[in-house]
Protein backbone atom coordinates (compact mmCIF):
# COMPACT_ATOMS: atom_id res chain seq x y z
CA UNK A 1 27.82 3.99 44.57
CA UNK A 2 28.35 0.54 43.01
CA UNK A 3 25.20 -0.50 41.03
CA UNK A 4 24.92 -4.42 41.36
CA UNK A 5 23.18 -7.00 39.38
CA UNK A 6 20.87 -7.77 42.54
CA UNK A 7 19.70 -4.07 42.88
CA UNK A 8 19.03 -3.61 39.02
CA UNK A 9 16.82 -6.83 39.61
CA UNK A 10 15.17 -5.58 42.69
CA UNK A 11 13.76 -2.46 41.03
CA UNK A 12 13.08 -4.23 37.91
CA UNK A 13 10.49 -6.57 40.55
CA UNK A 14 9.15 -3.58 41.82
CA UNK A 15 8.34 -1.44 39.04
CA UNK A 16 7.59 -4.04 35.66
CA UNK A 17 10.81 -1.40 34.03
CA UNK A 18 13.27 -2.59 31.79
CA UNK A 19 16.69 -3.99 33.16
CA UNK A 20 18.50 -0.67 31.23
CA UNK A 21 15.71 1.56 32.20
CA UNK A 22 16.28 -0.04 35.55
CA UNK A 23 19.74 0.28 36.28
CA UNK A 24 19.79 3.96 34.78
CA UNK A 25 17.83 4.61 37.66
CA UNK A 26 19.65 3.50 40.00
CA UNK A 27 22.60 4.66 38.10
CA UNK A 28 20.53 8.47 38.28
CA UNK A 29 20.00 8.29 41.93
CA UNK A 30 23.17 6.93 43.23
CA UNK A 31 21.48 3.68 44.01
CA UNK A 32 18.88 4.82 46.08
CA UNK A 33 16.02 2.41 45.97
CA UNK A 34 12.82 4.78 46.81
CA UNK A 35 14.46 7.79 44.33
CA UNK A 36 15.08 5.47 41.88
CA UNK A 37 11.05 4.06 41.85
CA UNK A 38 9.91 8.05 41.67
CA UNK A 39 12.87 8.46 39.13
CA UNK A 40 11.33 5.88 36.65
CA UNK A 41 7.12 7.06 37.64
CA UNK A 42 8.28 10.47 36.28
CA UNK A 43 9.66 9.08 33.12
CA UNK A 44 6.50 7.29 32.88
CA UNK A 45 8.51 3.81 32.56
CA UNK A 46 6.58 2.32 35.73
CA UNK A 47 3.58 3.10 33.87
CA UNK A 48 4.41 1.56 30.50
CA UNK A 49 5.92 -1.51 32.43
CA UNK A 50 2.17 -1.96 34.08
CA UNK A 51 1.08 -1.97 30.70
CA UNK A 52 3.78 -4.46 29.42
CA UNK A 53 1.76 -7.55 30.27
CA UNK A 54 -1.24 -6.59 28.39
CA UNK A 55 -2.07 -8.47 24.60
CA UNK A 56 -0.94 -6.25 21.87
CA UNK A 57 -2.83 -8.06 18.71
CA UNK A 58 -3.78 -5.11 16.49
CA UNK A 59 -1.47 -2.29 15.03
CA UNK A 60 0.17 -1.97 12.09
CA UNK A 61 2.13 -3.11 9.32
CA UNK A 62 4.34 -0.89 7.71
CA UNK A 63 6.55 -1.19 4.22
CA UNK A 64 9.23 0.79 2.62
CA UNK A 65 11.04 0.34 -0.61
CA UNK A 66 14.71 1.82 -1.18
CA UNK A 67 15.59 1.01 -4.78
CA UNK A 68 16.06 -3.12 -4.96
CA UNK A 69 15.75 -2.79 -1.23
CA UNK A 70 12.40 -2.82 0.72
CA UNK A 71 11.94 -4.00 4.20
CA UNK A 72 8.08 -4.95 6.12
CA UNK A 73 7.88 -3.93 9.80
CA UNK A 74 4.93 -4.95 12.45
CA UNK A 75 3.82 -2.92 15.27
CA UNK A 76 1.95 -3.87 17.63
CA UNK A 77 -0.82 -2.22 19.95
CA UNK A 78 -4.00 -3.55 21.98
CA UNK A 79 -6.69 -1.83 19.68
CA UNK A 80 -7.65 -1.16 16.18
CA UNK A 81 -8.44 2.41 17.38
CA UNK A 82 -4.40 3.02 17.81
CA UNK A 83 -4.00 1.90 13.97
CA UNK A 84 -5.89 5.18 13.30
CA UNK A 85 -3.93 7.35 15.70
CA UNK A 86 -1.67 10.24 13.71
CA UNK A 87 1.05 9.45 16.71
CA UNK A 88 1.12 5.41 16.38
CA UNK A 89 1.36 6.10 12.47
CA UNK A 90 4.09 8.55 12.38
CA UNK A 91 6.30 6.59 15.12
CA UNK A 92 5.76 3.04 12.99
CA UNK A 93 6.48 4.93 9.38
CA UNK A 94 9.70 6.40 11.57
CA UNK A 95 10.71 2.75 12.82
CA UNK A 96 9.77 1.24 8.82
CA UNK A 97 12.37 3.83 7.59
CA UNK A 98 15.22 2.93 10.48
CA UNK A 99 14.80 -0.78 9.47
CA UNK A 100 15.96 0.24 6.00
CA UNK A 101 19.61 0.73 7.57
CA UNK A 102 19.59 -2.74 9.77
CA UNK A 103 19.48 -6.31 8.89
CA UNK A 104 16.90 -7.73 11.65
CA UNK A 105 14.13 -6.94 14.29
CA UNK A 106 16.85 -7.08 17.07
CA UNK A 107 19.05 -4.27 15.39
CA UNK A 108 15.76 -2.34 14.74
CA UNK A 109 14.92 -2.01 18.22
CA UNK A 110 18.43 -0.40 19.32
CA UNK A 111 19.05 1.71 15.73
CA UNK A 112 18.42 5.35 16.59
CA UNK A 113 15.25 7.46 15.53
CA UNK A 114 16.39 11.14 16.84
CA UNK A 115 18.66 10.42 19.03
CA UNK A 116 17.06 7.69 20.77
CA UNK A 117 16.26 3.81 20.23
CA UNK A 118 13.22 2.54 18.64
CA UNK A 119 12.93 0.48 21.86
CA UNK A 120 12.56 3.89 24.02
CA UNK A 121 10.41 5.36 21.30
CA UNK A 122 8.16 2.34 21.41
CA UNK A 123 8.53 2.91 25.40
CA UNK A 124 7.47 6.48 25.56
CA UNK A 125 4.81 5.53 22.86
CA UNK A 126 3.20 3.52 25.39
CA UNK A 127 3.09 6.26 27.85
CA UNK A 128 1.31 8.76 25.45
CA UNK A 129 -1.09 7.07 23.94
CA UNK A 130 -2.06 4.45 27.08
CA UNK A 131 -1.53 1.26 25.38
CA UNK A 132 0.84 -1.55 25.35
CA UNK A 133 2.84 -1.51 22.07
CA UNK A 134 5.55 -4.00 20.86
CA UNK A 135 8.22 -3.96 17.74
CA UNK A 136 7.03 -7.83 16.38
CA UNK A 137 8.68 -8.61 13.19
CA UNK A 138 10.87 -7.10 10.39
CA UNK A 139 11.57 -8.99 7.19
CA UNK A 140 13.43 -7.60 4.21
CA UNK A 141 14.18 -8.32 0.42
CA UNK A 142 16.13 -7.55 -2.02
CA UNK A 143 15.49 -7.74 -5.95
CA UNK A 144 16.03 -6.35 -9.23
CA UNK A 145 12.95 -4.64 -8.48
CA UNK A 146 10.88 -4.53 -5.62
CA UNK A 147 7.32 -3.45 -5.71
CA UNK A 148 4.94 -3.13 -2.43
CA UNK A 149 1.38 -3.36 -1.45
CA UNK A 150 -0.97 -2.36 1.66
CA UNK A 151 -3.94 -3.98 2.45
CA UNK A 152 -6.81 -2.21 4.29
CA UNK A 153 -4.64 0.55 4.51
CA UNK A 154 -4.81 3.35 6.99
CA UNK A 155 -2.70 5.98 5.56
CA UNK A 156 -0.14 5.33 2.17
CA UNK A 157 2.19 2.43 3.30
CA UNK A 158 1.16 1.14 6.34
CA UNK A 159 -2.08 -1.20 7.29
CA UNK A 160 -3.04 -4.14 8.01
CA UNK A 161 -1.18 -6.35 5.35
CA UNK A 162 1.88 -5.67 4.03
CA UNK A 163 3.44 -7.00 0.94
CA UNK A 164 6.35 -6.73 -1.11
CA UNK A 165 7.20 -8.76 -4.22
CA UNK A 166 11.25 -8.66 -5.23
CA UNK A 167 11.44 -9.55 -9.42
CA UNK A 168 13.78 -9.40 -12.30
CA UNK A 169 11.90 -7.88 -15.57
CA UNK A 170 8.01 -7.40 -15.77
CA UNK A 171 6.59 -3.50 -14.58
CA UNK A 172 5.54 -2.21 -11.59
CA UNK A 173 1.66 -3.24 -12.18
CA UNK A 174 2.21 -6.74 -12.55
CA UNK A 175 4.47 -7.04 -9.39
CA UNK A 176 1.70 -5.19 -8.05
CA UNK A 177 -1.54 -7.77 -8.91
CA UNK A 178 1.16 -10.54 -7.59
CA UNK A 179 1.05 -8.54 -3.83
CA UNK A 180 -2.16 -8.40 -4.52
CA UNK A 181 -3.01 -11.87 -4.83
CA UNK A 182 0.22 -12.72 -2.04
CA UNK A 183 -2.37 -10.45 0.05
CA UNK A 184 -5.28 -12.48 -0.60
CA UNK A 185 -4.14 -16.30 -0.74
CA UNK A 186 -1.41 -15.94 1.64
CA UNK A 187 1.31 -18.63 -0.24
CA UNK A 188 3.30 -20.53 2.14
CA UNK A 189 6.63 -20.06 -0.23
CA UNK A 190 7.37 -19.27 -3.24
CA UNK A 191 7.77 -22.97 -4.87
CA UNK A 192 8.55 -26.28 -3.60
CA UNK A 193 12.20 -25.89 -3.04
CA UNK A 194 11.78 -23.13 -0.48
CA UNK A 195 8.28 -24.98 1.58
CA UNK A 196 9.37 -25.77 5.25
CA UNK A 197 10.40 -29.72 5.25
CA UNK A 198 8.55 -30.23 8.59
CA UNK A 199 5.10 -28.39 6.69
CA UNK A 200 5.21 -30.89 4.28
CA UNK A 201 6.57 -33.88 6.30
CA UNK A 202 3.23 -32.94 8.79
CA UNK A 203 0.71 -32.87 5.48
CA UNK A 204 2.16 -36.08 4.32
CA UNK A 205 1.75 -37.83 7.20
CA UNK A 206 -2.22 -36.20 7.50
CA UNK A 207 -2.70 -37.52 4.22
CA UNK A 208 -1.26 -41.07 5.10
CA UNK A 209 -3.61 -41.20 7.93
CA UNK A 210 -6.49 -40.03 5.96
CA UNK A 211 -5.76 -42.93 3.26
CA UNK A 212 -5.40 -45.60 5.80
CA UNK A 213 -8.95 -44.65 7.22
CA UNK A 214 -10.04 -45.75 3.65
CA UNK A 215 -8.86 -49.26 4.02
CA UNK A 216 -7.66 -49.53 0.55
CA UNK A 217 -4.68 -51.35 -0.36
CA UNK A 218 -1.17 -50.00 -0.03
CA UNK A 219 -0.61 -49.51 -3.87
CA UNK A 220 -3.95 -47.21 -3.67
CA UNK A 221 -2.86 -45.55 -0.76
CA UNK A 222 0.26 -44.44 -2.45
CA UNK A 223 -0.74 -43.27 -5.37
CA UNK A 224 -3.50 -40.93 -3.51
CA UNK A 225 -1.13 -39.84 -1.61
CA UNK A 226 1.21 -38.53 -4.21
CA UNK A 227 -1.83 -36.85 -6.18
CA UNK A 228 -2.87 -34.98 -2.66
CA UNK A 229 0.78 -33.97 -2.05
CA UNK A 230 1.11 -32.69 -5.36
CA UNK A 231 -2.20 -30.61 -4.89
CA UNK A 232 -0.98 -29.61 -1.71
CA UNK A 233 2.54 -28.10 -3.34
CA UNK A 234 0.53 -26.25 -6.19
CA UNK A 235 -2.04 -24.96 -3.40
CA UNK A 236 0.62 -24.09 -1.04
CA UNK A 237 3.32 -22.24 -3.66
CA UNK A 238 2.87 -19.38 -4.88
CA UNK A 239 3.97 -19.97 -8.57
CA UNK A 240 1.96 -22.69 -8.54
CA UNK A 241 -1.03 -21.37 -7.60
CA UNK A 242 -3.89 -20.13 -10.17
CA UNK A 243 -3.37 -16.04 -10.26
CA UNK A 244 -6.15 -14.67 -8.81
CA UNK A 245 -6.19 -11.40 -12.14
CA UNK A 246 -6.89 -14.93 -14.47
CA UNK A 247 -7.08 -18.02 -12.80
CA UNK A 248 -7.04 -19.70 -16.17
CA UNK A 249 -2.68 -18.88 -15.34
CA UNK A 250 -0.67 -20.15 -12.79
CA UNK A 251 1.38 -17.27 -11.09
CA UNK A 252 4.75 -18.67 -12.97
CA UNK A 253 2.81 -18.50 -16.30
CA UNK A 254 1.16 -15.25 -15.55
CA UNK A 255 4.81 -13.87 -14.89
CA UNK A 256 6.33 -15.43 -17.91
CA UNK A 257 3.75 -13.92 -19.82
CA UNK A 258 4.45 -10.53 -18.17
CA UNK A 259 8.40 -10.91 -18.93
CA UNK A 260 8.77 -11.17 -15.01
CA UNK A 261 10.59 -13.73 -12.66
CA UNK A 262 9.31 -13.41 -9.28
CA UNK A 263 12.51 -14.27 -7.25
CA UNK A 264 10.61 -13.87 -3.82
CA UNK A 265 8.21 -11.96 -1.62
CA UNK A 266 7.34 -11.29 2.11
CA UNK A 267 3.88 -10.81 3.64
CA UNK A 268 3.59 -9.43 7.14
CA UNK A 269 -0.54 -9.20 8.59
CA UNK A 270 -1.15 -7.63 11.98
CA UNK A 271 -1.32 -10.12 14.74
CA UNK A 272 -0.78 -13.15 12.47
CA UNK A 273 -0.46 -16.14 15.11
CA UNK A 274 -0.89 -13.87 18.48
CA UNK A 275 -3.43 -15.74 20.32
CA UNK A 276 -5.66 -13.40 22.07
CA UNK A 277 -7.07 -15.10 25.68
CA UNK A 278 -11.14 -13.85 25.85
CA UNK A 279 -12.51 -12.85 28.59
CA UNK A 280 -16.29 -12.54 29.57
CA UNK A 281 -17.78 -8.90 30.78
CA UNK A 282 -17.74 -9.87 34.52
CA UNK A 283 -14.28 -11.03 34.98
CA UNK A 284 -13.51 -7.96 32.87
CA UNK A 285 -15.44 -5.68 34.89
CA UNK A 286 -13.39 -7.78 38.77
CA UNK A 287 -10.35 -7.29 37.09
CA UNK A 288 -10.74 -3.30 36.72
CA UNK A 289 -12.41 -3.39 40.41
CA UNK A 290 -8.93 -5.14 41.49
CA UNK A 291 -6.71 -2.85 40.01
């Protein structure tokens, strides 16, 4: 039998599955609606789909480093207590090494871990362990060198910062104090050239509002507002920023003295900008009552 667009659709209503999960049940069943809904509850895909719409803020961040390669992966799951799950950890250091082969989060979710995509391991992840899980972000660098750093972590290269730090010259333990400190003050860029135009279009105009509110003359105004954009650069950039090993040093002049240029870096923290809707104990408590 024929499977259609509109039947693939139908079932994907019904049961929260994913379209391919979707039409490869119908595709299993010969189209048949009803087989195709017990097809999918045995595989456990209804039951991750139900899942599907819950927050997934906490999880982990995974790095891996393959010569001047090294590549930062986030995955997501609804509690801390996952993080600490032997499972969770060995599926996210399994997706941290497929993103070594691909060039973005997209290609990570269909490259193959045992036969299968990371998208179906994620999938049956959810079904095993009882919580929503997602595949967030994947950055990568590339470098002379690349060094990495965990934060908080819960077993060697994954937790809940990730860092890695791509450099020409210097050692090991100097790229490492820089993902140390990239862990800590959280740079927006590496210097001025790479900041985000809008960023510093939006703190210019803050600052221009903040000056008018002082009523001093345009001349004044001006001149504050180049001395707070300049602060704002040196805050905001990490070779301009006072290394947190000896703040007497900006980062640059720290790596000069170390015989390093830091060419870039990537910092991935778990659930960085997922906004997490509250809810009090009693709508908590009608919500489980409702199903």
């Amino acid at each position: 039998m024929a499977i259609t667009a509109a039947m693939v659709k139908e079932l994907r209503d019904t049961t929260g599955a994913g379209m391919m999960d979707a039409k490869k049940a119908l595709t299993e069943t010969d189209g048949d609606m009803e087989a195709a809904i017990d097809w999918l509850r045995t595989k456990g895909l209804a039951k991750a789909a139900k899942k599907s719409g819950r927050t997934a803020a906490e999880g982990l961040v995974a790095v891996m480093v393959e010569g001047g390669h090294g590549v930062a992966v986030e995955v997501n799951a609804e509690t801390d207590f996952v993080g600490k799950n032997a499972e969770f950890q060995n599926m996210v250091a399994s997706i941290a090494t497929a993103a070594l082969g691909v060039a973005d989060v997209e290609a990570l979710a269909q490259a193959q871990i045992g036969g299968k995509p990371v998208s179906e391991v994620i999938t049956e992840g959810i079904v095993k362990i009882g919580e929503n899980m997602a595949l967030r972000r994947m950055a990568a660098i590339d470098g002379d060198q690349v060094v990495s750093y965990i934060h908080n972590a819960a077993k060697p290269g994954m937790g809940k910062i990730g860092v890695l730090v791509a450099m020409t010259g210097g050692d090991e333990a100097f790229g490492k104090q820089v993902a140390m400190h990239i862990a800590a003050v959280n740079p927006a860029a590496l210097d001025e050239t790479a900041l985000d135009p809008a960023i510093v279009e939006r703190e210019r105009q803050v600052q221009i509002d903040i000056a008018r509110e002082s009523g001093k003359p345009d001349s004044v105004i001006e001149k504050m507002i180049d001395g707070r954009m300049k602060k704002f650069v040196a805050e905001s950039t990490l070779l301009n920023q006072p290394f947190v090993v000896n703040p007497d040093l900006t980062v640059a002049a720290a790596a000069k003295d170390a015989g390093a240029t830091i060419t870039g870096f990537v910092r991935l923290e778990v659930g960085e900008g997922i906004v997490v809707e509250k809810e009090d104990f009693a709508a908590e408590v009608a919500k489980v009552v409702q199903g």
